[in-house]
Protein backbone atom coordinates (compact mmCIF):
# COMPACT_ATOMS: atom_id res chain seq x y z
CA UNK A 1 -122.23 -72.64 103.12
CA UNK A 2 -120.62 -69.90 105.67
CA UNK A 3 -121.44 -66.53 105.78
CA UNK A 4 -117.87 -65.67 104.31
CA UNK A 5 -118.30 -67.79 100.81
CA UNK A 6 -122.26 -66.12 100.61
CA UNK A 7 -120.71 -62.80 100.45
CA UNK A 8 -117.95 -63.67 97.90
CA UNK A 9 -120.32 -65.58 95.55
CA UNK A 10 -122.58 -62.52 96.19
CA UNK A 11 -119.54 -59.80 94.87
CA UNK A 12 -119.04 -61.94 92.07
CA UNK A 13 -122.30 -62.18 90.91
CA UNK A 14 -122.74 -58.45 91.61
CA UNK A 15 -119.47 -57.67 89.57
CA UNK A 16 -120.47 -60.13 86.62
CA UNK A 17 -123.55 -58.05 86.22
CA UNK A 18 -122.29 -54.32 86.54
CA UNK A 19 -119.92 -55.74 83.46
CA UNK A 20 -123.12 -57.08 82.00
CA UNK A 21 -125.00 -53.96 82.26
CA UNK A 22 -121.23 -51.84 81.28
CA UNK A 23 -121.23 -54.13 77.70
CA UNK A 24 -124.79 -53.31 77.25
CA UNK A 25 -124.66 -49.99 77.55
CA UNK A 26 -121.77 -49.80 75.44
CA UNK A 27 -123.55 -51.68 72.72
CA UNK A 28 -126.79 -49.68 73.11
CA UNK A 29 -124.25 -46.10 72.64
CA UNK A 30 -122.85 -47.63 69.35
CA UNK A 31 -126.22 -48.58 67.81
CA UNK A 32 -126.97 -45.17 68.24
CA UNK A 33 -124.12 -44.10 66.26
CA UNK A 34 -123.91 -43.96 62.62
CA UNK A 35 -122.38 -46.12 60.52
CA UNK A 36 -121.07 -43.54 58.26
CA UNK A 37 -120.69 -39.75 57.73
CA UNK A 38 -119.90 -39.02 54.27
CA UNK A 39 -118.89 -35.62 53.83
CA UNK A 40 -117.20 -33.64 50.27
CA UNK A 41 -114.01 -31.42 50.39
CA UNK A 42 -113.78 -30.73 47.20
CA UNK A 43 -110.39 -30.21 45.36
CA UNK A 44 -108.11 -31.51 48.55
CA UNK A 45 -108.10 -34.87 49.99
CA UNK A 46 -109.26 -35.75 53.77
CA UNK A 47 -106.70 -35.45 56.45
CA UNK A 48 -107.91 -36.30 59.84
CA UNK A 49 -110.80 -36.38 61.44
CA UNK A 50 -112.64 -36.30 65.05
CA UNK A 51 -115.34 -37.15 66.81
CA UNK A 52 -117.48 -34.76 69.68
CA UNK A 53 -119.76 -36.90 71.72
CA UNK A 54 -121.03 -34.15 74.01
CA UNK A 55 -121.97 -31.90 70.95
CA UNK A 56 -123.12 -35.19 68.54
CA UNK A 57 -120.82 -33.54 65.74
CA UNK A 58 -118.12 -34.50 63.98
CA UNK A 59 -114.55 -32.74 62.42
CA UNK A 60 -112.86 -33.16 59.58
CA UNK A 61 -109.51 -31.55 57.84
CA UNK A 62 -109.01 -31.39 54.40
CA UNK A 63 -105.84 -30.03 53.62
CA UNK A 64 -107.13 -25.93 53.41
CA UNK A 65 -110.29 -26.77 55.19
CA UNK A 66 -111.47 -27.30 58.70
CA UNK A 67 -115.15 -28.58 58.48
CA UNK A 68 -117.87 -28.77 61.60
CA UNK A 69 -120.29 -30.96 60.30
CA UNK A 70 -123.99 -32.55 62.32
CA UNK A 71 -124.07 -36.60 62.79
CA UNK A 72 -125.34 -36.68 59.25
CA UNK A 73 -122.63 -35.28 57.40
CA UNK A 74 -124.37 -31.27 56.60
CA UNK A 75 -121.47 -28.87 57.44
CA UNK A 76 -122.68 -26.36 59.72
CA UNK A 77 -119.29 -24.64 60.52
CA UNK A 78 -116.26 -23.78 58.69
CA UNK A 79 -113.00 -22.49 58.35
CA UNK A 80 -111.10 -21.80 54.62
CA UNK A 81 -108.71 -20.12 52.88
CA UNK A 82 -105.97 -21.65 55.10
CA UNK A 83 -102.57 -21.42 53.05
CA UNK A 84 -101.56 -24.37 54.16
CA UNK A 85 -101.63 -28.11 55.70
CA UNK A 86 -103.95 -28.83 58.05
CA UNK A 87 -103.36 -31.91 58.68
CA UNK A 88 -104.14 -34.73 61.31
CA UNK A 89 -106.19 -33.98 64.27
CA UNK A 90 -107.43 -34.91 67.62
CA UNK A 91 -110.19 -33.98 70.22
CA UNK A 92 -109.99 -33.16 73.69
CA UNK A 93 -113.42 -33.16 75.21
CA UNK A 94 -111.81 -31.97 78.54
CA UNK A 95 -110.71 -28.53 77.28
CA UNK A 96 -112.88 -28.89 73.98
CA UNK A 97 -110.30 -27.91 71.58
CA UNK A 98 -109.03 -29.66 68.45
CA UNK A 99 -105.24 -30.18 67.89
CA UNK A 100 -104.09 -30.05 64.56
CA UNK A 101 -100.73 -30.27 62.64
CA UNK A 102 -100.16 -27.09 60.21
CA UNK A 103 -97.07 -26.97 58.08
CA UNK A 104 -96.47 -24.23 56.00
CA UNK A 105 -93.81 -25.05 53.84
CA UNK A 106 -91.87 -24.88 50.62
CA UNK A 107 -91.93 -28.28 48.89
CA UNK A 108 -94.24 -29.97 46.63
CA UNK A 109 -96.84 -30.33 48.83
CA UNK A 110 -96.73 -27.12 50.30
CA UNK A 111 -96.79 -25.00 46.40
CA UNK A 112 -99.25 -27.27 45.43
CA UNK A 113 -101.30 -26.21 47.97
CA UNK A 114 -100.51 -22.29 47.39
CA UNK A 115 -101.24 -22.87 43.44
CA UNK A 116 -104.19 -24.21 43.55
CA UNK A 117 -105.50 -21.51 46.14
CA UNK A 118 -103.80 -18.85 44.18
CA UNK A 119 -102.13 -17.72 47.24
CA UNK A 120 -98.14 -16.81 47.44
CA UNK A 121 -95.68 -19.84 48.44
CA UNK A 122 -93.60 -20.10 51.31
CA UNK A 123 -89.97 -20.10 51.02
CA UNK A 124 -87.20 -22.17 52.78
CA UNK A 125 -86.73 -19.50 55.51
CA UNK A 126 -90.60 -19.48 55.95
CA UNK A 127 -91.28 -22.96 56.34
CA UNK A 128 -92.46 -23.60 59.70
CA UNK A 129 -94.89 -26.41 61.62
CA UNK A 130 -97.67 -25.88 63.97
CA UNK A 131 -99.83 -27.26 66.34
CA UNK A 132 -103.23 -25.76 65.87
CA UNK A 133 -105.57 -25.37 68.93
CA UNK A 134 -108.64 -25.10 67.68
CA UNK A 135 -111.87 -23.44 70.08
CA UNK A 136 -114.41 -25.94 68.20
CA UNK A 137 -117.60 -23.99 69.69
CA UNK A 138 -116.14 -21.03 68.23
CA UNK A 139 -117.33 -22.42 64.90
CA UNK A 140 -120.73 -21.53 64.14
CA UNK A 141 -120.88 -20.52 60.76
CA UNK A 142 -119.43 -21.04 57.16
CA UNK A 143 -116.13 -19.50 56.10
CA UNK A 144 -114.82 -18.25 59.35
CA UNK A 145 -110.62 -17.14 59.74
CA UNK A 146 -108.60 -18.85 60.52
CA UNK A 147 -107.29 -15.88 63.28
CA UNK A 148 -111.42 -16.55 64.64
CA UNK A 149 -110.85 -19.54 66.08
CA UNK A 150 -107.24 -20.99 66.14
CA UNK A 151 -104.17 -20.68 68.29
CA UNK A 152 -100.92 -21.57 66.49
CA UNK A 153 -98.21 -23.28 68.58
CA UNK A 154 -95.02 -23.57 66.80
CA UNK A 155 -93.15 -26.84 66.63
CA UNK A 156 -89.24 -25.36 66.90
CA UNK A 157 -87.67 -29.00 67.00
CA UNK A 158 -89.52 -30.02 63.41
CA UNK A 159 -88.44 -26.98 62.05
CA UNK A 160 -84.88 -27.16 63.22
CA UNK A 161 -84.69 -30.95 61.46
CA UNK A 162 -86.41 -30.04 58.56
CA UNK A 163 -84.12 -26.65 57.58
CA UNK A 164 -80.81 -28.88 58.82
CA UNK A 165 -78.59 -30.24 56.23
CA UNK A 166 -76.87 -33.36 57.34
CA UNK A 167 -74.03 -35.64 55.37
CA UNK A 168 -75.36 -39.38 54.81
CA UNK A 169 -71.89 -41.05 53.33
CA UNK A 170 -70.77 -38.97 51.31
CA UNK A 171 -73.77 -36.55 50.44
CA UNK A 172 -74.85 -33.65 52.05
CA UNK A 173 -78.67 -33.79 52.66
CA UNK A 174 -81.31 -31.86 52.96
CA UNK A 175 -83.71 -32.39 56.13
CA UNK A 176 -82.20 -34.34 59.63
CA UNK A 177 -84.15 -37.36 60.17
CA UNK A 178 -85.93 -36.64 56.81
CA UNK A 179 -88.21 -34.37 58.42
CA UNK A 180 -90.76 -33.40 55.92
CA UNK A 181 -92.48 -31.33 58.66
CA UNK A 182 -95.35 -32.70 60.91
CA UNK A 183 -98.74 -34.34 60.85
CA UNK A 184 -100.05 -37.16 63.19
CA UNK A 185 -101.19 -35.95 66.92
CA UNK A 186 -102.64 -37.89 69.73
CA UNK A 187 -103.32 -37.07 73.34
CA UNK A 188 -101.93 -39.48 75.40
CA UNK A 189 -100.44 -40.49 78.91
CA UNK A 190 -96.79 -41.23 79.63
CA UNK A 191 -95.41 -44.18 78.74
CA UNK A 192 -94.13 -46.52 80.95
CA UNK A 193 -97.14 -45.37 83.63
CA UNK A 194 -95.19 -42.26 84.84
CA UNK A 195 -97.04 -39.47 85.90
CA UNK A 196 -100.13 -41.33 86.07
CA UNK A 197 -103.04 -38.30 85.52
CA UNK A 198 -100.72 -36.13 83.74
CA UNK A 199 -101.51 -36.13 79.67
CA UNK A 200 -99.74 -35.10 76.81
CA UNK A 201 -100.01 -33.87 73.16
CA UNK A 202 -97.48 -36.13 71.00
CA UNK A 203 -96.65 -34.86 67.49
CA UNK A 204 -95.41 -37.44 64.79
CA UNK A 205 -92.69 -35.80 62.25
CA UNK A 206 -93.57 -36.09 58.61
CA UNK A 207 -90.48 -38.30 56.85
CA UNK A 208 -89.68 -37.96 53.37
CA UNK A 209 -89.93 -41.68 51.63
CA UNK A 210 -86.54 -41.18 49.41
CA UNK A 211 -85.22 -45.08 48.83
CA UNK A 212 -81.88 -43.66 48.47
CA UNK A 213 -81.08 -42.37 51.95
CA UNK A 214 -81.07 -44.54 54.84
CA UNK A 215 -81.68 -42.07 57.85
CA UNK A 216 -85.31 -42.30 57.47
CA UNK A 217 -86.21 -45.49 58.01
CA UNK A 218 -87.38 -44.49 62.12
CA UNK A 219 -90.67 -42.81 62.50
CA UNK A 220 -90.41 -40.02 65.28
CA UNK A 221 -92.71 -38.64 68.12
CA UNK A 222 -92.42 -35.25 70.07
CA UNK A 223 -94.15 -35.62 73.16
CA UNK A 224 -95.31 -32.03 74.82
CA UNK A 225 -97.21 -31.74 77.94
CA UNK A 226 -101.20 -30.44 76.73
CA UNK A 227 -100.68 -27.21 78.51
CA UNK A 228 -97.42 -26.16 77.13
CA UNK A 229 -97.95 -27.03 73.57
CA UNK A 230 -94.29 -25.89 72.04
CA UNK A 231 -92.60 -25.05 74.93
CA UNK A 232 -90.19 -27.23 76.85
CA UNK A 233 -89.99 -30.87 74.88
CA UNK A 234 -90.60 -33.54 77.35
CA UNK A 235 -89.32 -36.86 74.58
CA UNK A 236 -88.04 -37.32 71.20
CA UNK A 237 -88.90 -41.21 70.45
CA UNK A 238 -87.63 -43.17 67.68
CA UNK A 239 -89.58 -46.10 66.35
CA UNK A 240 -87.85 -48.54 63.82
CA UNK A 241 -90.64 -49.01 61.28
CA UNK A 242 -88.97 -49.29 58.47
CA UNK A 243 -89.17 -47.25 55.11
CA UNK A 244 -92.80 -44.99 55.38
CA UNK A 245 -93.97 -42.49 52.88
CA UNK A 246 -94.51 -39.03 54.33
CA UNK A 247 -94.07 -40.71 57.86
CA UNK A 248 -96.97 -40.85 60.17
CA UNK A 249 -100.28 -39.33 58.61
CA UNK A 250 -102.29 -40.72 61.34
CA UNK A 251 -101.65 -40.84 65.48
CA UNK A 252 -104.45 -42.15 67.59
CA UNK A 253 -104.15 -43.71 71.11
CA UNK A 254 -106.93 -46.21 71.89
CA UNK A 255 -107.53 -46.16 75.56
CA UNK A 256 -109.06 -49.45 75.67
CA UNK A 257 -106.28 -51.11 73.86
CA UNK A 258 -103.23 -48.87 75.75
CA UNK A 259 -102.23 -49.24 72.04
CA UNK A 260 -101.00 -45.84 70.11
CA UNK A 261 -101.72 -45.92 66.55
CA UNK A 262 -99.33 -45.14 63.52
CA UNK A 263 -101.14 -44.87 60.36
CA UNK A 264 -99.20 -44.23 57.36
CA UNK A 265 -98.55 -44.73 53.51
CA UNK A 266 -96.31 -47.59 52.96
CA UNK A 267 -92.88 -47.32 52.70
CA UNK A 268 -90.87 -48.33 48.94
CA UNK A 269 -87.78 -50.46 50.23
CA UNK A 270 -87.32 -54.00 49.54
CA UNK A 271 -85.88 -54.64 52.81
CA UNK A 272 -88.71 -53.89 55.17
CA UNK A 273 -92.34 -54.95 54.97
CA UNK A 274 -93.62 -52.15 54.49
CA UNK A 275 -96.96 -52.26 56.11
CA UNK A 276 -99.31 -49.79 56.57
CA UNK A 277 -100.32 -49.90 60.22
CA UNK A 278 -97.91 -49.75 63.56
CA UNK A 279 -98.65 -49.68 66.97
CA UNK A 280 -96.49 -49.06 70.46
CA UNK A 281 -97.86 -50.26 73.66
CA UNK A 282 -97.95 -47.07 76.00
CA UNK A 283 -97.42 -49.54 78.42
CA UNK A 284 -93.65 -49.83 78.04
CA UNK A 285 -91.10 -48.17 78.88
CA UNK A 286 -88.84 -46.45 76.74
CA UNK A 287 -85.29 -47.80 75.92
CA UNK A 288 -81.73 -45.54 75.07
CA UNK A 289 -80.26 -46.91 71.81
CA UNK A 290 -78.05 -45.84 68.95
CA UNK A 291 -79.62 -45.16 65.46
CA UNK A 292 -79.09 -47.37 62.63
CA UNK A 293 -78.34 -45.76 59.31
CA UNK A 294 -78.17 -42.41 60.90
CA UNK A 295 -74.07 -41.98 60.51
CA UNK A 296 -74.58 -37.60 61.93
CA UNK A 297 -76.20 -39.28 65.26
CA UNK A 298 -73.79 -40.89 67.21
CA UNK A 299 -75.23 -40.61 71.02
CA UNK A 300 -77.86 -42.76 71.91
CA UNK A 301 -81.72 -41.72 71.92
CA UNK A 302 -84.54 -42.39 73.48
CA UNK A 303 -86.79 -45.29 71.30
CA UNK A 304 -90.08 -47.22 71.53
CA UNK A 305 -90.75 -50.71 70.26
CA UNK A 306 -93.08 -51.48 68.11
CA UNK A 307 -95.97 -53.67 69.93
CA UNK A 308 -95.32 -57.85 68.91
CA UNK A 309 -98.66 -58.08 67.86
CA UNK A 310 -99.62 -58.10 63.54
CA UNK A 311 -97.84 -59.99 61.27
CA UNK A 312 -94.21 -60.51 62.34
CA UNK A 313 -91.58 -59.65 59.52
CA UNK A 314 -89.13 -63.01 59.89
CA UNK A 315 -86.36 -60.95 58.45
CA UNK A 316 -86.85 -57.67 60.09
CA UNK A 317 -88.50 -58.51 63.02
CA UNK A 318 -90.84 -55.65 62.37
CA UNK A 319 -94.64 -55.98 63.56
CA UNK A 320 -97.50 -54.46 61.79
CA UNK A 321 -100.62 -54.58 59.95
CA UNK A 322 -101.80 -54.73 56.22
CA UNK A 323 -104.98 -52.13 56.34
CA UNK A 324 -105.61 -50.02 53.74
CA UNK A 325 -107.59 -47.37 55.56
CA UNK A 326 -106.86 -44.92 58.74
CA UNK A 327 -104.07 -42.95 57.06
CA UNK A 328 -106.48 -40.20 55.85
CA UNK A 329 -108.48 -40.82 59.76
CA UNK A 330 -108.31 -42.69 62.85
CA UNK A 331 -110.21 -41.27 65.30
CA UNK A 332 -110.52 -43.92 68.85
CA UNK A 333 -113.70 -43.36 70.58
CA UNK A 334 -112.35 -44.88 73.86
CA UNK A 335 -114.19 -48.19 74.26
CA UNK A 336 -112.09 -50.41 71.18
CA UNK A 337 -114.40 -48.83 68.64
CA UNK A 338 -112.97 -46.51 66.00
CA UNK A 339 -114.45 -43.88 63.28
CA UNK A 340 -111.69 -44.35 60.21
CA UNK A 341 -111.72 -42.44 57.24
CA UNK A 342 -112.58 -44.31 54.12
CA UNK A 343 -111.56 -41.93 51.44
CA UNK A 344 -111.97 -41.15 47.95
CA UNK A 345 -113.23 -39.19 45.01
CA UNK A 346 -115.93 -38.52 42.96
CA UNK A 347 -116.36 -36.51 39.54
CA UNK A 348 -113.25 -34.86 40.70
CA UNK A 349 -114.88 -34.17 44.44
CA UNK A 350 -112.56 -35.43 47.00
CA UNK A 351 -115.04 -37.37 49.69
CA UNK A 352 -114.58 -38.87 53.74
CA UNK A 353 -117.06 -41.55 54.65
CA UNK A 354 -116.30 -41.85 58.41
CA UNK A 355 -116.51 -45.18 59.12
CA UNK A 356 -117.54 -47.30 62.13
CA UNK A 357 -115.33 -50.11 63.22
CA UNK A 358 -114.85 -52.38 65.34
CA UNK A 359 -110.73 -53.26 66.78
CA UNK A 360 -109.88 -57.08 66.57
CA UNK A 361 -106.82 -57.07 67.17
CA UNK A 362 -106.56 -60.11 64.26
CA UNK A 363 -103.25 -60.14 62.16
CA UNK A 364 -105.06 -60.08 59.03
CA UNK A 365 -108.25 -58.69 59.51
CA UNK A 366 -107.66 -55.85 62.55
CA UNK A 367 -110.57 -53.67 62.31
CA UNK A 368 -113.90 -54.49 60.89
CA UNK A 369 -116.79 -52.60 59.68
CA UNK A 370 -119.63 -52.23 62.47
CA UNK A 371 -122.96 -53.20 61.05
């Protein structure tokens, strides 16, 4: 055997084990994770949720509450009182802030949320949709302001849609696009591979679900560069999902997939499958396109397919997933593992178990439980 094949068979057996040792200490980190967090919000449901590695604590959003709690659930931090919804969230350990969605606004949601606070509603003209930045090691004790700790960036394009009146046939509608306001947000690179280092804070609209109207049937991203947060809009996407309810509650881009995430309550027309998991590979680039169903939108947009991968719709074409959780939490913890909020209530307490999982990418079965 010459020298030249020894040192080839040598780099291969040296690469096979670095991945060896890589998978086992990937393993070894997850067993030390738990396998759930419950935590109780009380009167409002879970929204998002996020996971801090370096600090071995966990966040969590529910509705009028921002929660800091330890690896076993105890909340040691808080913020309350916000009039409000918080929604969605993500982490950057980088900067160590927490982005949020925060829509203050006048519709249902929005006075239910003043009522049962007993705190004034916002009108029409007062509507308006943040991005909060959150200083997470700010938090140190319960009941802290929200002026304490958070940074409000305002979302101008959301609130333009969602004050715009637009005719659909031969009604004038409230909301372009359906905006309802905002929720999911991700960090995220550009897609296509541009800008390779460069990262970016992308913001998912709310859509109203109405079965009646047919400009909602895309789901749409704002893409912002992470340091200039609501200042000059980098993309509008359009995805083609199909009827959703309330749009995109979840965003979450899983590095070691290069998938992005759209969790969301399941859409009420018959003529798409409704499902309630998406994904777009960040890998691909972006294509111009006209809207269907959108007759105030004649130009053509920018767009992202939906990733081929789920169950294939034969008469739509549309790809996606049947998973009942993740709408209420998706949080990616970079290596195809995921916390994902399994939701629900208890003698009238609203509870999040954060719960481990494990991406298989299956049609039927894409995440499972971890242990």
């Amino acid at each position: 055997m010459g020298g030249e094949q020894i040192t080839r068979r040598f780099m291969k057996t040296k690469l096979i084990l670095i991945f060896s040792l890589l998978l086992a200490f990937q393993q070894f980190a997850i067993a030390q994770l738990p396998s759930v967090v419950k935590v109780d919000g009380g009167k409002f449901h879970v929204q998002g949720l996020a996971f801090d590695k370096e600090k071995e604590c966990f966040y969590f959003s529910f509705t009028s509450a921002f929660f800091k709690t330890d690896m076993e659930g105890n909340i040691i931090g808080s913020v309350s009182g916000i009039n409000g919804h918080i929604g969605a969230m993500t982490f950057d350990p980088v900067g160590r802030k927490v982005y949020a969605s925060l829509e203050l606004k006048d519709d249902a949601i929005g006075r239910n949320i003043s009522e049962k606070l007993g705190a004034r509603s916002w009108t029409r003209d007062q509507s308006a949709f943040y991005v909060a930045e959150i200083d997470v090691d700010k938090i140190n004790s319960i009941g802290m302001s929200q002026d304490e700790v958070m940074h409000l960036h305002l979302i101008e394009e959301a609130c333009k849609d969602y004050k715009a009146s637009v005719q659909v046939r031969d009604s004038i509608l409230d909301h372009r696009f359906a905006c309802s306001g905002i929720d999911g947000v991700t960090i995220a690179p550009a897609f296509g591979g541009k800008r390779p280092g460069e990262r970016y804070l992308y913001v998912a609209y709310g859509i109203y679900g109405d079965t009646l109207r047919s400009d909602n049937d895309y789901n749409v991203l704002l893409c912002y560069k992470l340091n200039d947060i609501g200042g000059r809009l980098q993309h509008k996407y359009f995805i083609h999902t199909g009827n959703t309810t309330w749009g995109v509650q979840n965003l979450a881009f899983d590095k070691a997939s290069g998938k992005m995430f759209l969790a969301v309550y399941n859409g009420s027309k018959k003529q798409w499958p409704n499902y309630d998991l998406y994904a777009v590979e960040t890998s691909q680039t972006p294509f111009r396109g006209r809207l269907e169903g959108v007759p105030y939108l004649k130009g053509k947009v920018e767009q992202l397919s939906l990733s081929q991968d789920g169950i294939k719709d034969p008469s739509s074409g549309i790809c996606g997933w049947n998973f009942k959780w993740g709408s209420t939490g998706l949080c990616p913890l970079g290596n195809g593992t995921f916390y994902i909020s399994v939701n629900g209530n208890e003698g009238g307490s609203q509870f999040c178990k954060a719960t481990l999982y494990r991406w298989t990418g299956d049609s039927l079965n894409p995440f499972e439980p971890i242990r």
